[in-house]
N, C-alpha and C. Protein backbone atom coordinates (compact mmCIF):
# COMPACT_ATOMS: atom_id res chain seq x y z
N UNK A 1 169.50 75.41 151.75
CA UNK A 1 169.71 74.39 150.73
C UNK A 1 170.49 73.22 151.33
N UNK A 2 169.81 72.43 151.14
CA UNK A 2 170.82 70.90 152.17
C UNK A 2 171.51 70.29 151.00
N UNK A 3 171.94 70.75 149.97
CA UNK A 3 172.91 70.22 148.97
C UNK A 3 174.30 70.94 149.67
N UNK A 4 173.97 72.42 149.80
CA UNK A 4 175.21 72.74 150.24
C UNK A 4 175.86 72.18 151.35
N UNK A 5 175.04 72.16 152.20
CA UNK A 5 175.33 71.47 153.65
C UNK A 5 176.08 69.84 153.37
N UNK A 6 176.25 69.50 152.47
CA UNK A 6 176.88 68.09 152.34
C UNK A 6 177.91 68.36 151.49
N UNK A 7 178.32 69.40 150.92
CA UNK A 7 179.53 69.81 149.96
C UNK A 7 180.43 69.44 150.87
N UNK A 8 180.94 69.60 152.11
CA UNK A 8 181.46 69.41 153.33
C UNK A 8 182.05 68.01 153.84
N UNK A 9 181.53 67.13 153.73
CA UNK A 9 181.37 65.65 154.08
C UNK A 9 181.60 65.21 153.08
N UNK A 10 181.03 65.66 151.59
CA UNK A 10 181.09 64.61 150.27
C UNK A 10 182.47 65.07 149.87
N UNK A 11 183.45 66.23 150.36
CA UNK A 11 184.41 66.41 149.89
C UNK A 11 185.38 65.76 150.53
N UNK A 12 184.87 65.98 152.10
CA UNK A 12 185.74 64.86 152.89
C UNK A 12 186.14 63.45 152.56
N UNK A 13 185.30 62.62 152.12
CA UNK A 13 185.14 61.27 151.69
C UNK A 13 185.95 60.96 150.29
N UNK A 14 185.93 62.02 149.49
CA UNK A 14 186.30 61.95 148.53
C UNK A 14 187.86 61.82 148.07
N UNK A 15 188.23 62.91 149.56
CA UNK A 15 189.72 62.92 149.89
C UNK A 15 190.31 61.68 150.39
N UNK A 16 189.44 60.97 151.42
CA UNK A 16 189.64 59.94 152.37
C UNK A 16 189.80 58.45 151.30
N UNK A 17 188.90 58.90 150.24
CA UNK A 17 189.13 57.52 149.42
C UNK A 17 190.41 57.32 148.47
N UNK A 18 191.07 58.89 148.16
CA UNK A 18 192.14 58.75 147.62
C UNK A 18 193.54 58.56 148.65
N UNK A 19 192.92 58.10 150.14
CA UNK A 19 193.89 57.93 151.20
C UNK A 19 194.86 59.55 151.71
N UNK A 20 194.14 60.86 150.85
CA UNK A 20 195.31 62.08 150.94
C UNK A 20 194.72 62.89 152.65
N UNK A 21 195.91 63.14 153.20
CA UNK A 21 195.50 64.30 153.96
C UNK A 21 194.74 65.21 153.99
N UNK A 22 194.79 66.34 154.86
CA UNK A 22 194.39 67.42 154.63
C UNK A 22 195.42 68.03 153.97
N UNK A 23 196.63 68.25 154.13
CA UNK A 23 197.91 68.25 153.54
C UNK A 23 198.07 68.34 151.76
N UNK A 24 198.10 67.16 152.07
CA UNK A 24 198.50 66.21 150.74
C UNK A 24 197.37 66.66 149.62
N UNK A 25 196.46 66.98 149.91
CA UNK A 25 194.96 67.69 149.07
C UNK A 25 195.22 68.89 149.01
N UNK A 26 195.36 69.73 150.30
CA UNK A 26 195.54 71.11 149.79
C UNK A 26 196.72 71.44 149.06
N UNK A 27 197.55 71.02 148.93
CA UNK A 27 198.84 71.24 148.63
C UNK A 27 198.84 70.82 146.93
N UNK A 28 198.07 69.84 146.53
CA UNK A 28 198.16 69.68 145.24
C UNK A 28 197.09 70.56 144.52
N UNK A 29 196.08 70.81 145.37
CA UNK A 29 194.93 72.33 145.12
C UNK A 29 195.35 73.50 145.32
N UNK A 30 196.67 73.82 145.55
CA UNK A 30 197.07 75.50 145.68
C UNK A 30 196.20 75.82 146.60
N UNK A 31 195.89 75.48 148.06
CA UNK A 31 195.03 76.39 148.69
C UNK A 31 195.62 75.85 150.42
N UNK A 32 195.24 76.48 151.72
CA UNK A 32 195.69 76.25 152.77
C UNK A 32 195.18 74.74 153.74
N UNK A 33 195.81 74.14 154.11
CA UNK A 33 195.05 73.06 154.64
C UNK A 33 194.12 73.83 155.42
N UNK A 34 194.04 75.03 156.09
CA UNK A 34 193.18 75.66 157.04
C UNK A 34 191.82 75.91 156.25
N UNK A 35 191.97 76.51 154.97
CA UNK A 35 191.08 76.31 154.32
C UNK A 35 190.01 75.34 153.65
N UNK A 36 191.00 74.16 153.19
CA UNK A 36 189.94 72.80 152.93
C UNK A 36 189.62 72.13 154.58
N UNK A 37 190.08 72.26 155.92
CA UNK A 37 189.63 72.12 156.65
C UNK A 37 188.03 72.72 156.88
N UNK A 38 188.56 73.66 156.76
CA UNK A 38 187.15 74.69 157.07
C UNK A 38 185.79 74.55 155.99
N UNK A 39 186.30 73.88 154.61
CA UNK A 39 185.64 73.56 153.81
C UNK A 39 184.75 72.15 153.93
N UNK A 40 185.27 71.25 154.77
CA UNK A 40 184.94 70.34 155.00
C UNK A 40 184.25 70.27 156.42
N UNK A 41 184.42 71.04 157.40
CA UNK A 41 183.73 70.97 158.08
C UNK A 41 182.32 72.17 157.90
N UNK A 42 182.55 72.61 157.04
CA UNK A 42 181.25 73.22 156.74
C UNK A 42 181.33 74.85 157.32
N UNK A 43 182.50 74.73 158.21
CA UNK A 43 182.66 76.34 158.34
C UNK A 43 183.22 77.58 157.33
N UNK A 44 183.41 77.33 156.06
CA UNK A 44 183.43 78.05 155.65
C UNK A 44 182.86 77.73 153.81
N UNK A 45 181.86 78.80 153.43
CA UNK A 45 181.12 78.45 152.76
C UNK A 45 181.92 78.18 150.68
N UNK A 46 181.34 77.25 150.45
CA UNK A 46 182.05 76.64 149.18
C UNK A 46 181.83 77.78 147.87
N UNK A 47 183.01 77.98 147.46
CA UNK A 47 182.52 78.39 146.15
C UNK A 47 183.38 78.08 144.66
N UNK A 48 182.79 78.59 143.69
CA UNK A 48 183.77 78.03 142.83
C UNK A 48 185.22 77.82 142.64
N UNK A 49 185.51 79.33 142.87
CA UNK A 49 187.33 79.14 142.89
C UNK A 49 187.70 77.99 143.36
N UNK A 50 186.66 77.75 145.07
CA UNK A 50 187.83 77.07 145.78
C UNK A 50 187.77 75.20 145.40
N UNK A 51 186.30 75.22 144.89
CA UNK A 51 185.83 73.87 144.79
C UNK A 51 186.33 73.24 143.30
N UNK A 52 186.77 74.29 142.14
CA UNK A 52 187.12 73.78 140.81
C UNK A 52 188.55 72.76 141.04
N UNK A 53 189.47 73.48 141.90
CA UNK A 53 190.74 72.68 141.94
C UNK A 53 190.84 71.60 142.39
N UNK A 54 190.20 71.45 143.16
CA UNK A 54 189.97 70.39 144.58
C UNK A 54 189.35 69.44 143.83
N UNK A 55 187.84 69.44 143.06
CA UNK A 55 187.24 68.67 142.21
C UNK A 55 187.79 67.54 140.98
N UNK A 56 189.21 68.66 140.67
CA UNK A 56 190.48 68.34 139.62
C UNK A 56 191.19 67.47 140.13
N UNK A 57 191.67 67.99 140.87
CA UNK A 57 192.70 66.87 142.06
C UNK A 57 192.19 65.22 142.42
N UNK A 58 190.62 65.88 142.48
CA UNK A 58 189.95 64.59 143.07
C UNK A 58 189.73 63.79 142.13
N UNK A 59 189.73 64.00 140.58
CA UNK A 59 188.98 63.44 139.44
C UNK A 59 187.31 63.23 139.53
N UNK A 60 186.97 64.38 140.17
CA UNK A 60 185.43 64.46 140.07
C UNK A 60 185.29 65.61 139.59
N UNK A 61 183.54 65.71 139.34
CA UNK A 61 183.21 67.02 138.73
C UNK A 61 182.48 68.16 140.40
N UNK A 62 181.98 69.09 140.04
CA UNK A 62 181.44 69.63 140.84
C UNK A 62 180.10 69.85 141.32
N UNK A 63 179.48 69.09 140.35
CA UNK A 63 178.03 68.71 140.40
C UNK A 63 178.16 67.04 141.31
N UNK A 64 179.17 66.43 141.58
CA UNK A 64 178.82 65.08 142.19
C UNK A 64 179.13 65.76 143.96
N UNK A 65 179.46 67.02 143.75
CA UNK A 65 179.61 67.26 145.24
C UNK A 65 178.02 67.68 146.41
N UNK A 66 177.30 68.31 144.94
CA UNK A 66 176.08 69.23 144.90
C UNK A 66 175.00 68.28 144.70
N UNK A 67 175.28 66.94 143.70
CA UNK A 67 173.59 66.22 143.80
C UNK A 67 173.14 65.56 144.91
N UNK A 68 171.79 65.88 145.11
CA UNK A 68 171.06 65.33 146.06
C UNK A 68 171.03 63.62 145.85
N UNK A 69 170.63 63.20 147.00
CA UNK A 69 170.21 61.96 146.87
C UNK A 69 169.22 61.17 145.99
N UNK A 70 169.61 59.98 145.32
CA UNK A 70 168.15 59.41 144.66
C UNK A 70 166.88 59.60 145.68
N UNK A 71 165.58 60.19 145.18
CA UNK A 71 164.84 60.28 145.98
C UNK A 71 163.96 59.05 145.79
N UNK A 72 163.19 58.60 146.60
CA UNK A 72 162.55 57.08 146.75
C UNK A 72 161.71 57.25 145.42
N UNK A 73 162.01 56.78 144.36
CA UNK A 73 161.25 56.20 143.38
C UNK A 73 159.48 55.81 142.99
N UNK A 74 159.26 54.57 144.57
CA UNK A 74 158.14 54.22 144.35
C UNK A 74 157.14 55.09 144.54
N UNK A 75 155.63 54.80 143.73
CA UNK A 75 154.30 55.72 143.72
C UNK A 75 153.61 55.72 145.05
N UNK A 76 153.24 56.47 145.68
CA UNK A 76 152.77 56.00 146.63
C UNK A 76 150.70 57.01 146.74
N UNK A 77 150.53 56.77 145.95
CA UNK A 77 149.30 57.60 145.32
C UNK A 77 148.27 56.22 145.55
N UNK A 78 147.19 56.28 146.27
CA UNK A 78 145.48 55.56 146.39
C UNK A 78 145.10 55.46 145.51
N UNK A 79 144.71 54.34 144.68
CA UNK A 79 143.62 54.09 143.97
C UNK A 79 142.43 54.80 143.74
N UNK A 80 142.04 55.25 142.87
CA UNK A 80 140.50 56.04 143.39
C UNK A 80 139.61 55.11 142.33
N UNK A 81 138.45 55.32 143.06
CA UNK A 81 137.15 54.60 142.55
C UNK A 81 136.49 55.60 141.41
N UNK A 82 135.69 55.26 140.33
CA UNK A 82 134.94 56.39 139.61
C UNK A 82 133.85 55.11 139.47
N UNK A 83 132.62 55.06 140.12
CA UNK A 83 131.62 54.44 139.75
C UNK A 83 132.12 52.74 139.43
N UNK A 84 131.96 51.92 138.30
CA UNK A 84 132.47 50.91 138.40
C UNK A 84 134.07 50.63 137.98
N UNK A 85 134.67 51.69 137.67
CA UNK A 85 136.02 51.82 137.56
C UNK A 85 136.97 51.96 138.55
N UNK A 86 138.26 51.19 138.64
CA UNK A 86 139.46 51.46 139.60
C UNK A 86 140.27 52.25 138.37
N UNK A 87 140.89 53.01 139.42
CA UNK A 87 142.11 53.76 138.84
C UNK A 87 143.24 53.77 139.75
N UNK A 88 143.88 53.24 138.92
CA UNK A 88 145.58 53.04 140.15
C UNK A 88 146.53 54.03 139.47
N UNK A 89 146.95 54.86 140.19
CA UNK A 89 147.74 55.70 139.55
C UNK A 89 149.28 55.02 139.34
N UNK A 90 150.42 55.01 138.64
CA UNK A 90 151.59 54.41 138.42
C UNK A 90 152.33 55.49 138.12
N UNK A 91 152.32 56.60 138.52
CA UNK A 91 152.90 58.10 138.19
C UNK A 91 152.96 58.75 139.18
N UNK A 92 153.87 59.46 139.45
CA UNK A 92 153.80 60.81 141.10
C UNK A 92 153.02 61.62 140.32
N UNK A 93 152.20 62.36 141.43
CA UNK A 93 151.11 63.37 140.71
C UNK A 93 152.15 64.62 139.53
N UNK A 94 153.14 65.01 140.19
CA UNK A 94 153.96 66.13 139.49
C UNK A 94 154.69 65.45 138.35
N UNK A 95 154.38 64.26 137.91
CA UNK A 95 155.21 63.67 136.36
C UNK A 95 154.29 64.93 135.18
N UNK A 96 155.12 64.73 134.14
CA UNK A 96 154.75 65.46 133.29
C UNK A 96 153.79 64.64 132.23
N UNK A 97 153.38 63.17 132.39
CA UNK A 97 152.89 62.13 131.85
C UNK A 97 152.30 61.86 132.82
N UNK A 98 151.14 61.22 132.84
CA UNK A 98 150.62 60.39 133.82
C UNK A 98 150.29 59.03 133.46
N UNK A 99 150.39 57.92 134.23
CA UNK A 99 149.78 56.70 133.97
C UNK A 99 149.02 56.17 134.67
N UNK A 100 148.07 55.34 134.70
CA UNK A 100 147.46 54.56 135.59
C UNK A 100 146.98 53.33 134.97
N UNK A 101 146.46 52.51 135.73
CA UNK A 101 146.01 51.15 135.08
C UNK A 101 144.64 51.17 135.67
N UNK A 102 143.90 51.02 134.29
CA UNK A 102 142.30 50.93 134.59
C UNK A 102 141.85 49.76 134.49
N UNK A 103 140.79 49.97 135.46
CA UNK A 103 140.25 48.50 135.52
C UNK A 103 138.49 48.48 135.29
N UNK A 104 138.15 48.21 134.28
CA UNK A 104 136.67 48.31 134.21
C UNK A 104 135.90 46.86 134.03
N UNK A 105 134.79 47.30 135.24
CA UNK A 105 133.97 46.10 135.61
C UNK A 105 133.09 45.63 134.64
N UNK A 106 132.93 44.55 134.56
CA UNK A 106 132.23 43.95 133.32
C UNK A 106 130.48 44.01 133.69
N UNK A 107 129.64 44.38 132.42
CA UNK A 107 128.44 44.58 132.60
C UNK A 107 127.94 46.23 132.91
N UNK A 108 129.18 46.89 133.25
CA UNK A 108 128.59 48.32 133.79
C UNK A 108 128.23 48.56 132.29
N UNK A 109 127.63 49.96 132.55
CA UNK A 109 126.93 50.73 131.42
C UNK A 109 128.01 51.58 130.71
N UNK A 110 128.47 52.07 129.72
CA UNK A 110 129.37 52.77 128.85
C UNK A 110 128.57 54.17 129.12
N UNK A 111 130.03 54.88 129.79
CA UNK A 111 129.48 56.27 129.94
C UNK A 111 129.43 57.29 128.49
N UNK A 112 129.16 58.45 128.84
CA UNK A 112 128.90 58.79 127.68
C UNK A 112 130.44 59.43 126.98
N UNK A 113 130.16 59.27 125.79
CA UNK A 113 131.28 60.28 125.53
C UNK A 113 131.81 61.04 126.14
N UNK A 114 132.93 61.37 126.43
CA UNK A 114 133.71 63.06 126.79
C UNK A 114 134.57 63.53 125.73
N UNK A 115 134.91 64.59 126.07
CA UNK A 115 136.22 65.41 125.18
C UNK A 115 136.61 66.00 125.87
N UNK A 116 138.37 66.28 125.67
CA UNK A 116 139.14 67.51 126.65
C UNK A 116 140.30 67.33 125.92
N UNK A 117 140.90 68.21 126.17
CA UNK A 117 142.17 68.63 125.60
C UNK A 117 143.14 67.20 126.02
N UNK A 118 144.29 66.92 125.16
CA UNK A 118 144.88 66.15 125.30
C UNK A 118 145.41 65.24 124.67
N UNK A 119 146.23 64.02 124.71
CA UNK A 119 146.48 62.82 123.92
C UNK A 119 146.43 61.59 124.97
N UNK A 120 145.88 60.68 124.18
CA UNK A 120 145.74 59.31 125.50
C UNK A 120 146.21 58.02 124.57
N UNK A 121 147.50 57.22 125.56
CA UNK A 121 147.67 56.24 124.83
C UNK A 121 147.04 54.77 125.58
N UNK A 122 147.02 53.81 125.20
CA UNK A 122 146.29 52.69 126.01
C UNK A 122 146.56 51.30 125.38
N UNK A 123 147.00 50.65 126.30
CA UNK A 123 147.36 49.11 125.88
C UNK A 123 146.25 48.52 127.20
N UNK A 124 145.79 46.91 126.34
CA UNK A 124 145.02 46.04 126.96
C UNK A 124 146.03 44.88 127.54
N UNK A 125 145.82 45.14 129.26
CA UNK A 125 146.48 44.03 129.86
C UNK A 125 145.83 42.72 129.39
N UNK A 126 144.38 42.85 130.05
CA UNK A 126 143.28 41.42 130.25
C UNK A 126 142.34 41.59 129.71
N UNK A 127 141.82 40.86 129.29
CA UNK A 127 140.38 41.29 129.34
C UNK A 127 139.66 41.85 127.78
N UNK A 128 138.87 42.30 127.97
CA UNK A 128 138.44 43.52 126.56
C UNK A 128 137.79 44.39 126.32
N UNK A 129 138.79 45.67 125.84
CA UNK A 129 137.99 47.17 125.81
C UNK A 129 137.36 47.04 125.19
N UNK A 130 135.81 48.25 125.12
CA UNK A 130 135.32 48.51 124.39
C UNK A 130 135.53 50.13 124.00
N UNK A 131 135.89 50.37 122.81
CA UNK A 131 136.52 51.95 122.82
C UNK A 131 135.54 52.77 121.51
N UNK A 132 134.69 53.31 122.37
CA UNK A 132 133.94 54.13 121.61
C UNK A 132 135.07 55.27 120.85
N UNK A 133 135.04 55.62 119.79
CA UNK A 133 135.96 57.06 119.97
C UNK A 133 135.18 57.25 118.33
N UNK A 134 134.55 58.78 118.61
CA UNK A 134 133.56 59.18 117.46
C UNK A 134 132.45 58.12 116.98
N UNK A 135 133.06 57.77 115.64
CA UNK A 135 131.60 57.45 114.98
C UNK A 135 132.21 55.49 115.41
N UNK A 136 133.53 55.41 115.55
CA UNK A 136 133.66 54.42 115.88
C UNK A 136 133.43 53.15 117.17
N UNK A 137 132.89 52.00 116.95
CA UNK A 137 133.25 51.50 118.20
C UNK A 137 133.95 50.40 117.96
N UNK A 138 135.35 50.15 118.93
CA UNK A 138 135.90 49.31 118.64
C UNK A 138 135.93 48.04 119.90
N UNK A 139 136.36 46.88 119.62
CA UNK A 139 136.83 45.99 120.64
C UNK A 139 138.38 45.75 120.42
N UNK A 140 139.07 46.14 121.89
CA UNK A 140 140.33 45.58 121.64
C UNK A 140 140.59 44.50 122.86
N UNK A 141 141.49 43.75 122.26
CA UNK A 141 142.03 42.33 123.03
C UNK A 141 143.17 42.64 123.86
N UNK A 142 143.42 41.50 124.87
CA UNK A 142 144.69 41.54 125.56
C UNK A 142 146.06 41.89 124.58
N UNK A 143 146.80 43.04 124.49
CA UNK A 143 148.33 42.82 123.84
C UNK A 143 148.21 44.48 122.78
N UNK A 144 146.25 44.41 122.61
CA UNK A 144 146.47 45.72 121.57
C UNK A 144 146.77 46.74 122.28
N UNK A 145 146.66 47.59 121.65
CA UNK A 145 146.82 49.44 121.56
C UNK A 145 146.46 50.31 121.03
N UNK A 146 145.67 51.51 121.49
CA UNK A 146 145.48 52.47 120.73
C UNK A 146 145.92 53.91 121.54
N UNK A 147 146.10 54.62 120.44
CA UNK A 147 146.15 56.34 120.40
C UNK A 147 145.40 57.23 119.73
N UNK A 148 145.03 58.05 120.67
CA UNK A 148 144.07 59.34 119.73
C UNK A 148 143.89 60.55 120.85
N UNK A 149 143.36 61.26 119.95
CA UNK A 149 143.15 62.84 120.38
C UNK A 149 142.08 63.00 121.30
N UNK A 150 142.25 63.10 122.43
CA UNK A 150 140.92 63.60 123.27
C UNK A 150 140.08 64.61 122.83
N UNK A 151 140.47 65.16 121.78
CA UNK A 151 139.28 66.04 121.30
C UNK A 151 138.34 65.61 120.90
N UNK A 152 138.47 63.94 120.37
CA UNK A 152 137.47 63.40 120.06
C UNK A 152 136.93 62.82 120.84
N UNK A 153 135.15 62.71 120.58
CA UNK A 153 134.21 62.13 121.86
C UNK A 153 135.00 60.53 122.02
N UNK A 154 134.70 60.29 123.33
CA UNK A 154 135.47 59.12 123.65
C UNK A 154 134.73 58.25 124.68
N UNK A 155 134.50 57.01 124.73
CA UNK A 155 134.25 56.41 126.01
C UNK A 155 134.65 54.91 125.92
N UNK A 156 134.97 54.53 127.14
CA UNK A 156 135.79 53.16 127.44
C UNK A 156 135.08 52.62 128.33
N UNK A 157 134.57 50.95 128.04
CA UNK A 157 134.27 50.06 129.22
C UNK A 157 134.48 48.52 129.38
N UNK A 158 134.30 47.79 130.08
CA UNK A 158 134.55 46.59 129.77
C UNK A 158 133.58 45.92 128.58
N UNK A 159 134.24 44.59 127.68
CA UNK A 159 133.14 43.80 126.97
C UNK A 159 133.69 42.68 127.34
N UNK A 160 132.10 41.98 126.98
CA UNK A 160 132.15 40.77 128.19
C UNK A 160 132.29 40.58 129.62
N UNK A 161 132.46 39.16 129.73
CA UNK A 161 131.94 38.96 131.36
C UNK A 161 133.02 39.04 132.12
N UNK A 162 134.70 39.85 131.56
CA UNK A 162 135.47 39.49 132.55
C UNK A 162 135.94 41.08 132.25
N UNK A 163 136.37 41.78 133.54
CA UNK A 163 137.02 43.07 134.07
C UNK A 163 138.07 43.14 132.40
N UNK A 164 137.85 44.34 132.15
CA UNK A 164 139.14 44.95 131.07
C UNK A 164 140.06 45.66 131.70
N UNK A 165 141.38 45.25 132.15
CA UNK A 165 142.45 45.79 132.53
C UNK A 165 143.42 46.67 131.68
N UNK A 166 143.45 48.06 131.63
CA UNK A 166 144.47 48.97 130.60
C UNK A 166 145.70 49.40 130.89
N UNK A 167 146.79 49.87 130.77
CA UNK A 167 147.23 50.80 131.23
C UNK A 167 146.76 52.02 130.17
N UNK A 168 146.83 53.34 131.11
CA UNK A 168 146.52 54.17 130.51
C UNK A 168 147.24 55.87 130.44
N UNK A 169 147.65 56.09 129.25
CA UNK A 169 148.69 57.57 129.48
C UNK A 169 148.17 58.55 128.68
N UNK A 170 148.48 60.03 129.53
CA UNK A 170 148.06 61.00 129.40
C UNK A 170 148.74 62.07 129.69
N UNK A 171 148.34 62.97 128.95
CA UNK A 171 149.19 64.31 129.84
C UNK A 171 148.12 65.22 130.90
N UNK A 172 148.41 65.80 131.96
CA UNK A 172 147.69 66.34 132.85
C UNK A 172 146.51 66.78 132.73
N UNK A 173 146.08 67.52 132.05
CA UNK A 173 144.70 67.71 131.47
C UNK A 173 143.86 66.21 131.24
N UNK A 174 144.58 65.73 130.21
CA UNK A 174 143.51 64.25 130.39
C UNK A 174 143.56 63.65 131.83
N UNK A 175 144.62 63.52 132.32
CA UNK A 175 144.44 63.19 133.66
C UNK A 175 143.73 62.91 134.90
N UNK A 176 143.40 64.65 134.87
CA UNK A 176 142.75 65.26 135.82
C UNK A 176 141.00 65.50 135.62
N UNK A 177 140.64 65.04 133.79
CA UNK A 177 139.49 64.72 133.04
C UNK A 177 139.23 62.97 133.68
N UNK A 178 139.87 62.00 133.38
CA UNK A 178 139.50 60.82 133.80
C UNK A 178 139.36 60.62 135.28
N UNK A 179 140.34 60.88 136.15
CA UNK A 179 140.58 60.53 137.71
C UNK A 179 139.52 61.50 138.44
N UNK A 180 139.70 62.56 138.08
CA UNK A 180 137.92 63.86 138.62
C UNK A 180 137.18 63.90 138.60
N UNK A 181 137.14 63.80 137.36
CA UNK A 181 135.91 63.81 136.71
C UNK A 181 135.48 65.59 135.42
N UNK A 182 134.53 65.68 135.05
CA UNK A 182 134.38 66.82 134.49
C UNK A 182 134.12 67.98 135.07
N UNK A 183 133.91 67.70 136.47
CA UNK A 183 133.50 69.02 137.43
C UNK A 183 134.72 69.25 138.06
N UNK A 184 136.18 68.75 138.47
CA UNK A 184 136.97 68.95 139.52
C UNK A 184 137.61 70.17 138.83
């Protein structure tokens, strides 16, 4: 575990910013300077007893000794193609939501309905959907939105002569229904 491996260093620093010794720390923690030595250099392994006092002393908790680093944020997931559609994913594959921003080419053909388990929400960047869903077909403009149940038959494409830009959210199942397809 490389959290533990930095309990060591992050305790060091912590001491160093309140300007205290090794001394001056152990001594207000009831414990041996030999010991928060050894704690800080990683030779001897952390545990509660010894880390609650020390944490006190320090005015920190014991979880700021233990969290990992922010991990890099940005998506770094390919676009995938589906016939005349882009799909940009805007989600790490393991989110519990997924998003992507669709982009459908103007003039293609409206696929057919699907259904799958799920909920899908969708706002219009540019452009304009055409959103089959059941007995309905709708057109939506740049700014709208809709929500509904993937259980119901559904299909989305551009109207008119210019690309319909969406974003589009789902939970994994729909997901892995739009970006796959029905066979993956």
């Amino acid at each position: 575990m490389q959290e533990l491996a930095q309990v060591g260093p992050r305790l060091r620093d912590a001491r160093k910013r309140h300007g205290w010794t090794l001394d001056e720390l152990a001594e207000r923690a009831g414990m041996s300077a030999s010991t928060l030595s050894r704690l800080e250099s990683g030779k001897r392994q952390a545990s509660l007893a010894l880390l609650v006092p020390l944490t006190r002393q320090l005015g920190i908790r014991v979880d700021d000794l233990l969290t990992e680093p922010a991990r890099d944020p940005r998506v770094r997931r390919p676009a995938v193609r589906r016939g005349d559609t882009l799909i940009a994913p805007l989600t790490a594959e393991q989110s519990p939501v997924q998003t992507f921003k669709v982009t459908y080419a103007p003039g293609a053909p409206a696929p057919e309905p699907r259904v799958h388990d799920g909920y899908e929400w969708l706002y219009v960047l540019s452009g304009r959907l055409r959103l089959r869903l059941g007995e309905q077909e709708l057109v939506l403009g740049r700014g709208e939105a809709a929500e509904f149940d993937t259980r119901t038959p559904h299909a989305m494409s551009a109207a008119g002569t210019r690309p319909a830009e969406i974003l589009s959210i789902f939970n994994g199942e729909g997901a892995r229904m739009h970006v796959r397809g029905p066979d993956a």
